[in-house]
Protein backbone atom coordinates (compact mmCIF):
# COMPACT_ATOMS: atom_id res chain seq x y z
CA UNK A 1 -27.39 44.62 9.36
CA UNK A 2 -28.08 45.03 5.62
CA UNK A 3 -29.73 41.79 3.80
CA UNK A 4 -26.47 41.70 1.55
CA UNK A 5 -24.59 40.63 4.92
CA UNK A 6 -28.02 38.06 6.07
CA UNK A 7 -29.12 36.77 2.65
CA UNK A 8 -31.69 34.94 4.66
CA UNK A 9 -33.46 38.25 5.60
CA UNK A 10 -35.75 40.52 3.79
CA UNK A 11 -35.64 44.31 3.26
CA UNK A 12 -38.31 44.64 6.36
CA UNK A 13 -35.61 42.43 8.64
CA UNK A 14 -38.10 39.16 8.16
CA UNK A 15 -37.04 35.89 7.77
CA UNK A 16 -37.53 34.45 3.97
CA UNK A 17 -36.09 32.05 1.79
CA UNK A 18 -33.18 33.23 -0.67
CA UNK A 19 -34.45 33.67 -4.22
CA UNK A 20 -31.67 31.36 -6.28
CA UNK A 21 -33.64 31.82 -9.52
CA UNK A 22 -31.13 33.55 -11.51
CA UNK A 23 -28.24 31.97 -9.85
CA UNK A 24 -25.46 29.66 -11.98
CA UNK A 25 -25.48 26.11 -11.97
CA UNK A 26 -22.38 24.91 -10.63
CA UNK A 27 -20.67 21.92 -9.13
CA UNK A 28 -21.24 22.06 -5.32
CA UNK A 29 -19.20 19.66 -3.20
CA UNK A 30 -19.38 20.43 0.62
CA UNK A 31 -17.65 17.83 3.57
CA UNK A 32 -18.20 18.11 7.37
CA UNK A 33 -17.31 16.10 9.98
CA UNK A 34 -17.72 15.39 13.75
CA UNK A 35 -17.24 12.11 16.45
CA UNK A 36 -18.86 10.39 18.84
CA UNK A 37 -16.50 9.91 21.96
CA UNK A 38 -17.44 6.96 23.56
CA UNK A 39 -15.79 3.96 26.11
CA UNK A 40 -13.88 2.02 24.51
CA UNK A 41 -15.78 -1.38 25.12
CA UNK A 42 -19.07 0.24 23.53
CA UNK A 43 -16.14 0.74 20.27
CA UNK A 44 -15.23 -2.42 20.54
CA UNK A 45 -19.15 -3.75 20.40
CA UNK A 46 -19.39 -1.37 17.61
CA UNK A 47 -16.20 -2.82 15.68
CA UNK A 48 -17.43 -6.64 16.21
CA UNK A 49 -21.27 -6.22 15.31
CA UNK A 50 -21.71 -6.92 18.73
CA UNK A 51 -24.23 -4.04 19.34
CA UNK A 52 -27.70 -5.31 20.18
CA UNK A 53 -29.44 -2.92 18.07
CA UNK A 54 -27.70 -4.39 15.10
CA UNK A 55 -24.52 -2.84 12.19
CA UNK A 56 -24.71 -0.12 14.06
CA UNK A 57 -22.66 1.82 11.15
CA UNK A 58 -24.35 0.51 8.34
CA UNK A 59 -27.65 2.07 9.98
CA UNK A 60 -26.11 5.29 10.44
CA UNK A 61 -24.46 5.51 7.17
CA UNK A 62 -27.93 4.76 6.13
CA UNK A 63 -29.54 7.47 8.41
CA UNK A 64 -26.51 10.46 7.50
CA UNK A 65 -27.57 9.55 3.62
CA UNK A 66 -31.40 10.05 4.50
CA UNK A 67 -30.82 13.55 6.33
CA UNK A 68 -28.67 14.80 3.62
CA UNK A 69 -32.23 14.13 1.40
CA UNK A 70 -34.27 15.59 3.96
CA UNK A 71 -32.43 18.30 5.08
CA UNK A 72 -34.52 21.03 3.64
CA UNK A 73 -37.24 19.16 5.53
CA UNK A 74 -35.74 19.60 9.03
CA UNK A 75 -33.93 23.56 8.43
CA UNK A 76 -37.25 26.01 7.42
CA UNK A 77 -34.80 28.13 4.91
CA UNK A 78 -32.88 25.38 2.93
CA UNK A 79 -33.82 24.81 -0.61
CA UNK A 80 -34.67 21.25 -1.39
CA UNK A 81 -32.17 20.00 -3.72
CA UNK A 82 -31.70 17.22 -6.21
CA UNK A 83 -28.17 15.56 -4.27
CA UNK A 84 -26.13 13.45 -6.91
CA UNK A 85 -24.14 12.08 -4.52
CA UNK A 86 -23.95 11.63 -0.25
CA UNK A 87 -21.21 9.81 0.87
CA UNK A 88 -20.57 8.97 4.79
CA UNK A 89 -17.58 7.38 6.29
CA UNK A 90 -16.00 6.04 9.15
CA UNK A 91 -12.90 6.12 10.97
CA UNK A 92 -12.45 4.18 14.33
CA UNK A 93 -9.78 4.78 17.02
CA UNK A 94 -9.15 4.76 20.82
CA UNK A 95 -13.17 5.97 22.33
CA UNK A 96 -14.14 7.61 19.13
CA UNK A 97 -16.09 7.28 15.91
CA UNK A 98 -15.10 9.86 13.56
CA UNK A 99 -17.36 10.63 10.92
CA UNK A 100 -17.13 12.19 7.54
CA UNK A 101 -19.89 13.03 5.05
CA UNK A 102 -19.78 14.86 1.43
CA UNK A 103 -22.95 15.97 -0.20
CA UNK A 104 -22.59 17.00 -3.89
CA UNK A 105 -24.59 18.26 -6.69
CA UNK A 106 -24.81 20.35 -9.73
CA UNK A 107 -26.92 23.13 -8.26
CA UNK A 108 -28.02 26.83 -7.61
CA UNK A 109 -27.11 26.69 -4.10
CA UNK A 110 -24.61 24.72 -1.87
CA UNK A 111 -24.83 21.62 0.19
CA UNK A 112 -23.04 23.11 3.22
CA UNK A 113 -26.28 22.06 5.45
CA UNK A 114 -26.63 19.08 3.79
CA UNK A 115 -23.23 18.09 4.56
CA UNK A 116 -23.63 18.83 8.59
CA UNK A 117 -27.05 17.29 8.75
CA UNK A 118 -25.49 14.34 7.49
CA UNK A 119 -23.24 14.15 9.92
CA UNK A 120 -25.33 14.91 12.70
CA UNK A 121 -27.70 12.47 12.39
CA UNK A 122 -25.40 9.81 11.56
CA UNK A 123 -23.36 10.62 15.06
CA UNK A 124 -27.16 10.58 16.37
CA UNK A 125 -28.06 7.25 15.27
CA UNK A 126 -25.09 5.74 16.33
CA UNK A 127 -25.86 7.14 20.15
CA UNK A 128 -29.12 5.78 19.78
CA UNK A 129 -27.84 2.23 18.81
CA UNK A 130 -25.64 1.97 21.88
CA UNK A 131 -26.99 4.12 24.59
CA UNK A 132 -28.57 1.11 26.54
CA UNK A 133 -25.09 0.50 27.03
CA UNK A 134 -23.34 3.76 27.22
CA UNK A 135 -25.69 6.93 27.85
CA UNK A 136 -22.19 9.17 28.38
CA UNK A 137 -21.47 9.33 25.13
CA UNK A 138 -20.62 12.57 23.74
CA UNK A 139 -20.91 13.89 19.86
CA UNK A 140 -18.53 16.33 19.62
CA UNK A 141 -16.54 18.37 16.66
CA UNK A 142 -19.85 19.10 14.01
CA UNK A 143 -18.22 21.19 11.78
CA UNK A 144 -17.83 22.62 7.90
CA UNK A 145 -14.36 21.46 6.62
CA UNK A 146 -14.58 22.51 2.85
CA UNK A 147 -16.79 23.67 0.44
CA UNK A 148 -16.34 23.93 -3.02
CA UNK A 149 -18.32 25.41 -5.94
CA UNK A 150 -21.13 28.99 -6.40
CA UNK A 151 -19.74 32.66 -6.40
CA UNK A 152 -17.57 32.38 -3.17
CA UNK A 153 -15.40 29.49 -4.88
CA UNK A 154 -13.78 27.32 -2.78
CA UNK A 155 -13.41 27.22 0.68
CA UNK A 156 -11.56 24.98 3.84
CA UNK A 157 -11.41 25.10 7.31
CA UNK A 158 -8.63 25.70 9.66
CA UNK A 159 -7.21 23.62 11.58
C-alpha cells in the first residue's frame, strides 16, 4: 500500500507521525459513542448516587473530558491538540449507560481519536466505579458517528 492510502506511514513503510504543517485551519467537530450494558440494579445504584465509589457519572464525565486532553498521550501518532470544547453525556435506560462525547476545535487535524478516547475511558471509569458490585458488565458499541470539518468534509455513520 502507497503512503497516500496509510498517511501514517513513510515512503520506507515505517511508522511516523503525519506532517500537518501546511494543512488549513478548520473547524473540527467529531462525536462517538458507546454503552456500558450492565444489571439493572447496578443502573439503578448508578441513577440514585447509591454507588459506593461515589457520582459515578460525574467522575466519568470528568475522566472522558481528561482523555480527550490526553489522548495524544495514550495513541503514539496523534498530534496533541489545543481542544476548545469536550462535551460527554449520558443517557440511561433498561441495563445500559449510553454515552456520547464531542471533541471540537479549530485545528490542522481532526478530533476523531479524541472523540473515541473520550468515550472509552468514560465507559471505563464507570466499570471501575461499580465492578465490586457487577464485574459482568460489558462496554459495548465504541464507535465514530460523525465528523465534521478538514479536506474530507463532513462525514456520519450508518446506522
Amino acid at each position: 500500500m502507497s503512503s497516500d492510502v496509510l498517511s501514517h506511514v513513510n515512503a520506507s513503510g515505517e511508522a511516523n507521525m503525519v506532517d500537518v504543517t501546511d494543512k488549513e485551519v478548520t473547524q473540527r467537530i467529531a462525536r462517538a459513542t458507546g454503552s456500558v450494558l450492565m444489571k439493572p440494579e447496578t443502573l439503578a445504584a448508578i441513577r440514585d448516587n447509591l454507588v459506593a465509589k461515589g457520582e459515578v457519572l460525574a467522575v466519568a464525565r470528568v475522566a472522558g473530558i481528561q482523555a480527550a486532553k490526553k489522548c495524544s498521550d495514550l495513541i503514539p501518532l496523534c498530534h496533541p491538540l489545543a481542544l476548545s470544547k469536550v462535551q460527554i453525556d449520558f443517557e440511561l435506560s433498561d441495563g445500559e449507560v449510553k454515552i456520547t462525547s464531542m471533541c471540537k476545535l479549530a485545528g490542522k487535524t481532526g478530533v476523531e481519536m479524541e472523540a473515541l478516547c473520550a468515550v472509552s475511558t468514560a465507559a471505563l471509569t464507570i466499570y471501575d466505579m461499580c465492578k465490586a458490585s457487577d464485574k459482568g458488565m460489558r462496554i459495548d458499541g465504541v464507535r465514530l458517528l460523525e465528523k465534521e470539518g478538514g479536506k474530507s468534509g463532513h462525514w456520519r455513520a450508518e446506522d
